[in-house]
Protein backbone atom coordinates (compact mmCIF):
# COMPACT_ATOMS: atom_id res chain seq x y z
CA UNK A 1 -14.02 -3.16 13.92
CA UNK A 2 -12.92 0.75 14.30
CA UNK A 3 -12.15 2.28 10.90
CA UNK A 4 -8.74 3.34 12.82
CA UNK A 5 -7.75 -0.66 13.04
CA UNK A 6 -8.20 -0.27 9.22
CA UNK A 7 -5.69 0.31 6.80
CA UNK A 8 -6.73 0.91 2.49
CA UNK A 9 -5.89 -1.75 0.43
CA UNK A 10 -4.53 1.17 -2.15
CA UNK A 11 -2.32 2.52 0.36
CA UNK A 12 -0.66 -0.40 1.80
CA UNK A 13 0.31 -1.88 -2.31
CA UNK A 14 2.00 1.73 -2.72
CA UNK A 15 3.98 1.26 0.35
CA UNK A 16 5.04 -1.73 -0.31
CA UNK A 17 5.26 -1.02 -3.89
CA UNK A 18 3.22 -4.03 -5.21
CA UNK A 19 0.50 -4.80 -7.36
CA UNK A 20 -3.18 -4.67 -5.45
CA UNK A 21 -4.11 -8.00 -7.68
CA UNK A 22 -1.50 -9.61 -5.47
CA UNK A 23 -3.70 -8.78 -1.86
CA UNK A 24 -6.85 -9.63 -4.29
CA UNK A 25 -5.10 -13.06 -4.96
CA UNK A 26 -4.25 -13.98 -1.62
CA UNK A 27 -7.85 -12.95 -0.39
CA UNK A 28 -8.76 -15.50 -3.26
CA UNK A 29 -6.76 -18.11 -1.56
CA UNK A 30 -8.06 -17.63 1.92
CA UNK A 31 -4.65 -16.28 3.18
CA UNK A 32 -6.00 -13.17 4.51
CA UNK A 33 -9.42 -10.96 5.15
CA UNK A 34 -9.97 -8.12 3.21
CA UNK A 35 -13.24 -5.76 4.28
CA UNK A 36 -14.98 -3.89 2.32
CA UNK A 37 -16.19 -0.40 3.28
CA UNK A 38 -18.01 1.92 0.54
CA UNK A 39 -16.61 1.62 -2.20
CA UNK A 40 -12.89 0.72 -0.54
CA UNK A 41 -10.81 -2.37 0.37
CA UNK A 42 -9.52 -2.74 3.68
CA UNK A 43 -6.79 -4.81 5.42
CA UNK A 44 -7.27 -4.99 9.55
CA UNK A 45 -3.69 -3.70 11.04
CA UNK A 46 -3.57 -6.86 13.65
CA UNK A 47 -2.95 -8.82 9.77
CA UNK A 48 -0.67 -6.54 8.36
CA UNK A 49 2.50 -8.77 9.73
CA UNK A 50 1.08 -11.85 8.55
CA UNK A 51 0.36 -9.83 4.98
CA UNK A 52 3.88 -8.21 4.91
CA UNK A 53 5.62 -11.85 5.29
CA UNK A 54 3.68 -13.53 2.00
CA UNK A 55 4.60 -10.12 -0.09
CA UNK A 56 8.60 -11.36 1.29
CA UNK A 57 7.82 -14.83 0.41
CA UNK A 58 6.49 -13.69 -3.15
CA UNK A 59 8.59 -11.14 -4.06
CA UNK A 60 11.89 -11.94 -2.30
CA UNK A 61 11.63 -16.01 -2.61
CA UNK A 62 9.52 -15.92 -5.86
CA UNK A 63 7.29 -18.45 -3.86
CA UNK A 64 3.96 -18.75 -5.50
CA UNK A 65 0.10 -18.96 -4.23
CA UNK A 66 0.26 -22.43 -3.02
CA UNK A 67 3.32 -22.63 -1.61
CA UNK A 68 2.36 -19.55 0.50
CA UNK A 69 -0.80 -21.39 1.43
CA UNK A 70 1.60 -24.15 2.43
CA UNK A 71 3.90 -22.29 4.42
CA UNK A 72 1.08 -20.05 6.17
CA UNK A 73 -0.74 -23.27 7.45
CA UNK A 74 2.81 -24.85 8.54
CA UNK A 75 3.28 -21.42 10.37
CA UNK A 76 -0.03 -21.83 11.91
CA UNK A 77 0.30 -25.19 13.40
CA UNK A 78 3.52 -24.55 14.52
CA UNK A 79 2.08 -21.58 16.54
CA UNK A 80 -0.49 -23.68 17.94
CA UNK A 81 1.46 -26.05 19.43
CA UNK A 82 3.96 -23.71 21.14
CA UNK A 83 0.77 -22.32 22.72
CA UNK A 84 -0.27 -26.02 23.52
CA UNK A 85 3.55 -26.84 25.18
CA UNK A 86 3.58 -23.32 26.98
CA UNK A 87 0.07 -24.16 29.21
C-alpha cells in the first residue's frame, strides 16, 4: 500500500476532534486496520468511511464498542447479500 492511500492516525482524531484511544479501541475490537509505519499509526483512506460512521455511532448515538461491533457486522451482511441478489 502507497503511503499516499495513507492517512496519520494523529491527523484524522484532530479532524474529527476525538480522542486517538477511540481508533486504538476499535483496532482492539477488530473494527478496523490500523498500519504501522516508523514510529506512526496509519488508517488506509478506502476505510476512512467505514471509520467516520462508528465515530457518528459513538459520539452522536453514544453507542458503545459492542454495539458498534454489532452494527458493523449487520452492515456487512447486509452488503453481502445485495451483492449476492444483484448477480
Amino acid at each position: 500500500m502507497e503511503s499516499s492511500d495513507l492517512i496519520a492516525v494523529e491527523a484524522f482524531c484532530t479532524h474529527w476532534e476525538i480522542d486517538p484511544s477511540f481508533i486504538e479501541s476499535l483496532h482492539e475490537y477488530g473494527l478496523i486496520e490500523v498500519i504501522g509505519l516508523e514510529d506512526n499509526r496509519y488508517l488506509a483512506m478506502e476505510n476512512l468511511k467505514d471509520v467516520e460512521k462508528m465515530i457518528r455511532f459513538h459520539y452522536d448515538l453514544k453507542i458503545n464498542m459492542e454495539g458498534i461491533d454489532v452494527i458493523s457486522n449487520l452492515l456487512r451482511q447486509i452488503d453481502e447479500l445485495q451483492r449476492e441478489l444483484k448477480t
